[in-house]
N, C-alpha and C. Protein backbone atom coordinates (compact mmCIF):
# COMPACT_ATOMS: atom_id res chain seq x y z
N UNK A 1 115.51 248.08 -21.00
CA UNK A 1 114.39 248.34 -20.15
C UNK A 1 113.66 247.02 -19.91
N UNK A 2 113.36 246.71 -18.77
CA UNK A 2 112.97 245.46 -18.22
C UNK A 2 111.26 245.45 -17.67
N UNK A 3 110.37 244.64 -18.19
CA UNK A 3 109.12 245.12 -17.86
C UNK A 3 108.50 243.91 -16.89
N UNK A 4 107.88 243.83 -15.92
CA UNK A 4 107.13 242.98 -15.41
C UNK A 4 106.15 242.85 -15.24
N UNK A 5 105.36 242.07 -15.88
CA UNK A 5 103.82 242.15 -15.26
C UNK A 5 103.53 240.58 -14.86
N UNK A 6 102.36 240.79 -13.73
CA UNK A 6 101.63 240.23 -13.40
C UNK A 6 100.33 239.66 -13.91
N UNK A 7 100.23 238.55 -13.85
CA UNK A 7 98.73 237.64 -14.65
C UNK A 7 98.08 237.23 -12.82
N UNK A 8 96.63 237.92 -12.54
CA UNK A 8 95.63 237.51 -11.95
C UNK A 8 95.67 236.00 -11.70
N UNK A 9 95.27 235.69 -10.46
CA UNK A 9 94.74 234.71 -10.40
C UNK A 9 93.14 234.53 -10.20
N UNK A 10 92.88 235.25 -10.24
CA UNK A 10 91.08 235.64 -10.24
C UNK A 10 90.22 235.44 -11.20
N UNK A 11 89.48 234.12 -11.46
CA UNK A 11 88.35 234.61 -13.16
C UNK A 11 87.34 234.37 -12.60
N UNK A 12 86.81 235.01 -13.33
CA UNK A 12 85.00 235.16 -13.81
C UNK A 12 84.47 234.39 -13.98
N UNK A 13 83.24 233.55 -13.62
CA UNK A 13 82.83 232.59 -14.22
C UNK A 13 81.62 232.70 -14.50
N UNK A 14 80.95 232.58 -15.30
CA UNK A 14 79.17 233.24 -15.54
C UNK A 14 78.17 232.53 -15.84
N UNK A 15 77.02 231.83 -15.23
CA UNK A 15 76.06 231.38 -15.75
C UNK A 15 76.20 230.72 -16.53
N UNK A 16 75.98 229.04 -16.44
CA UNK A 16 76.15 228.48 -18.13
C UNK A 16 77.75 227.76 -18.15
N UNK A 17 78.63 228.67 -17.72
CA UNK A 17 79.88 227.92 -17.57
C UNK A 17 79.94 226.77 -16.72
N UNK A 18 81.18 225.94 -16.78
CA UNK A 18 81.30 224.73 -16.65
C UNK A 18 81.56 224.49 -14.91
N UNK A 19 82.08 225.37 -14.37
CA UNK A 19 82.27 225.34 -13.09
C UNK A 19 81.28 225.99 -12.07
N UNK A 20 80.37 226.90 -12.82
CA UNK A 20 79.35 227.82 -11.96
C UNK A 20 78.23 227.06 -11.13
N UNK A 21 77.85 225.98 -11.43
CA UNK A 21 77.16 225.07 -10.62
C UNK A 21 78.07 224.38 -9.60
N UNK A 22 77.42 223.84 -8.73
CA UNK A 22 78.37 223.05 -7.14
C UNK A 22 77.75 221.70 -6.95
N UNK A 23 78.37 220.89 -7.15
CA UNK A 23 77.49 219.84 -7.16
C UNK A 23 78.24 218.82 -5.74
N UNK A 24 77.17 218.33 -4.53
CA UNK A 24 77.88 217.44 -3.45
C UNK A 24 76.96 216.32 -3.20
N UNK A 25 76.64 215.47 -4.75
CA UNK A 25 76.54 214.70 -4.55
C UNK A 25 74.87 213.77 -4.68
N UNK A 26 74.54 215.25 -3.74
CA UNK A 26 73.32 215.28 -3.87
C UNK A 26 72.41 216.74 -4.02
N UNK A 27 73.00 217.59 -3.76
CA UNK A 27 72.44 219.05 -3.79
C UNK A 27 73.42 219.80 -5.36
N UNK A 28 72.49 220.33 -6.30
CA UNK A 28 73.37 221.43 -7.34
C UNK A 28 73.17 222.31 -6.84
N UNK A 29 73.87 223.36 -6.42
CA UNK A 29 73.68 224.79 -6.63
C UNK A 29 74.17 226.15 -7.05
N UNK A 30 73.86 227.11 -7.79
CA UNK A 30 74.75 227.77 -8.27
C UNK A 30 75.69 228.22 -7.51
N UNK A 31 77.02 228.75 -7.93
CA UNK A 31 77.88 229.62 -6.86
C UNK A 31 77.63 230.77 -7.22
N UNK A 32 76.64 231.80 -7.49
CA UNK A 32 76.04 233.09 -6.96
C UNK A 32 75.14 232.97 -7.65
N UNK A 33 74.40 234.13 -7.29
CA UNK A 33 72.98 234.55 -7.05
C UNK A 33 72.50 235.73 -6.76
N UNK A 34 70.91 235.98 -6.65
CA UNK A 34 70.86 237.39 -6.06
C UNK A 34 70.10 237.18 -4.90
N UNK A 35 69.72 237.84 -3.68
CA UNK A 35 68.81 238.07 -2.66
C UNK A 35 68.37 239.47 -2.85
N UNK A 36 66.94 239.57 -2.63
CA UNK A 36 66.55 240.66 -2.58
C UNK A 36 65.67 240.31 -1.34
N UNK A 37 65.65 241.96 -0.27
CA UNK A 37 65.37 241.64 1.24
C UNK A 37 63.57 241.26 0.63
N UNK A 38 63.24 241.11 2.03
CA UNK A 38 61.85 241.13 1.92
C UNK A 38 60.92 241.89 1.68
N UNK A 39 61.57 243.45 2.19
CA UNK A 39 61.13 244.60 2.42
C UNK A 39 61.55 245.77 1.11
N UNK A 40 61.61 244.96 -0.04
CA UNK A 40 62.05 245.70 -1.19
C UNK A 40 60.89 245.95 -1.71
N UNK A 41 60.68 247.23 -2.21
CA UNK A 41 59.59 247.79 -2.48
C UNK A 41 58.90 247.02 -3.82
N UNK A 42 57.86 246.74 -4.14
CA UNK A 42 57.61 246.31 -5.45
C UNK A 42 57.65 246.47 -6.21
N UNK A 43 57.94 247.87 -6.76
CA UNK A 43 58.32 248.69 -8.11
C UNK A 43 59.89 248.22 -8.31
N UNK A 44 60.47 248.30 -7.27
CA UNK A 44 61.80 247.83 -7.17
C UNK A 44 61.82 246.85 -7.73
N UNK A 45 61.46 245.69 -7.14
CA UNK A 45 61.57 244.21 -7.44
C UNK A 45 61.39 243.88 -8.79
N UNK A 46 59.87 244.81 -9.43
CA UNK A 46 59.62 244.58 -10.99
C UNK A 46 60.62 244.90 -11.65
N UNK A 47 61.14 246.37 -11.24
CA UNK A 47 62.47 246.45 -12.53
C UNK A 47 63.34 245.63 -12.50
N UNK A 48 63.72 245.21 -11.42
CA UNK A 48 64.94 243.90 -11.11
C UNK A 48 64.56 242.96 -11.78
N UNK A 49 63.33 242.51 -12.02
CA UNK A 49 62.58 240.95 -12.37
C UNK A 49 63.01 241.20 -13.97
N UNK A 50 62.46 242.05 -14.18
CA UNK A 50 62.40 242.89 -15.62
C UNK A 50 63.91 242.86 -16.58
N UNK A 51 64.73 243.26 -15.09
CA UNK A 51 66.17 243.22 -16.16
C UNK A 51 66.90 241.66 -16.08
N UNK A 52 66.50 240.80 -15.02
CA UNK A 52 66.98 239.77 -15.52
C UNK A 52 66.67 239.03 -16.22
N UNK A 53 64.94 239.11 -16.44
CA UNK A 53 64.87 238.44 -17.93
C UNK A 53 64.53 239.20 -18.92
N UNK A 54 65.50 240.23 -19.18
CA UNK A 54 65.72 240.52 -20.48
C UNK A 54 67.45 240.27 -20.49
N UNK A 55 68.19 240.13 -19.84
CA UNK A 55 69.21 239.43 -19.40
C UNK A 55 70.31 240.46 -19.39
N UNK A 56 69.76 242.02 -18.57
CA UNK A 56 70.84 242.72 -18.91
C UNK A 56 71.29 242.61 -17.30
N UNK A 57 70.90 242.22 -16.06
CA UNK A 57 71.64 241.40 -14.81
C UNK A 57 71.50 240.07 -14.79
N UNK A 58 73.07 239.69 -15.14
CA UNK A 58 73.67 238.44 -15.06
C UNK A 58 74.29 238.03 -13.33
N UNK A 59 74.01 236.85 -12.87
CA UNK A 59 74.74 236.26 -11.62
C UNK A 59 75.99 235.84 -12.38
N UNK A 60 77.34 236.59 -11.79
CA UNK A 60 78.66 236.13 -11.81
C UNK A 60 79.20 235.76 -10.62
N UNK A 61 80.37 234.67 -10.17
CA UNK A 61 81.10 234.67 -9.27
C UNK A 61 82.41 235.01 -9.84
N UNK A 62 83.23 235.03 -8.52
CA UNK A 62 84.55 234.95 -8.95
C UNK A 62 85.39 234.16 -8.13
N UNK A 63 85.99 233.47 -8.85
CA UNK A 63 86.91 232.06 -8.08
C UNK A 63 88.15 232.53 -8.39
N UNK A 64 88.75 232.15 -7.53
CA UNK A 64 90.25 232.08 -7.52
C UNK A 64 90.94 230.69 -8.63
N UNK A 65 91.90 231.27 -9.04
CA UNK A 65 92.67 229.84 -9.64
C UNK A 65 92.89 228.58 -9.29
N UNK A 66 92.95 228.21 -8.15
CA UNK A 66 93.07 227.39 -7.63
C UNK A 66 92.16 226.78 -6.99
N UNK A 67 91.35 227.43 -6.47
CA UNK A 67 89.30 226.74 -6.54
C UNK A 67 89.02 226.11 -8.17
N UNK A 68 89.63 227.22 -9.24
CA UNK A 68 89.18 226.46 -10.44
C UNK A 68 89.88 225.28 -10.54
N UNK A 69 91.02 224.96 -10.00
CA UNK A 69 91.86 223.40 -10.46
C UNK A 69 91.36 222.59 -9.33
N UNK A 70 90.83 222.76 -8.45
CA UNK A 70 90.68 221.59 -7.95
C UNK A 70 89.19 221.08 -8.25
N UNK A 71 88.16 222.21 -8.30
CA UNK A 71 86.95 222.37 -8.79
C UNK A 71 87.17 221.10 -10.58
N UNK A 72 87.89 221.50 -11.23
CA UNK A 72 88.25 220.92 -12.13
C UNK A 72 88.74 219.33 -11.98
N UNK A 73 89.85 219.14 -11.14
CA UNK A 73 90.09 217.57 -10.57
C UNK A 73 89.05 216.84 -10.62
N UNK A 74 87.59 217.82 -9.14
CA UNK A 74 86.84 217.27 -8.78
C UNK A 74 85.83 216.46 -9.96
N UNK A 75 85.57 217.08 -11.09
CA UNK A 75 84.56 216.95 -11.91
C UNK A 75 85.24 215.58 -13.09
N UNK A 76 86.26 215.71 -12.35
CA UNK A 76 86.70 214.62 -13.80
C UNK A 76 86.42 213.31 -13.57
């Protein structure tokens, strides 16, 4: 019996990690984030405010493998 699997090329990268900032030189900025519209109610916004600093919403991206190796080249 012959099995095949597949390995992702997709990771996670979270806050704090080594690639999650963008740096060109002259501008850092994270690669995600949140927007919240303008028109978000304020009760809204507090619980949102609320859960990210108690840190249970984290900003993740997700890069492809190959954004991470060159992303990687770049920094060396």
């Amino acid at each position: 019996m012959n099995y095949t699997t597949c390995r992702s090329t997709i990771h996670t990268i979270k806050q704090g990690d080594k690639n999650f900032l963008i740096y060109d030189g002259l501008t850092v900025a994270p690669r995600a984030g949140f927007e919240i519209a303008d028109n978000c109610p304020k009760d809204y916004l507090c619980i949102i405010q609320m859960c990210y600093e108690k840190g249970w919403l984290k900003p993740i991206a997700n890069i492809s493998e190959r954004e991470l190796l060159f992303a990687g080249l770049a920094n060396e």
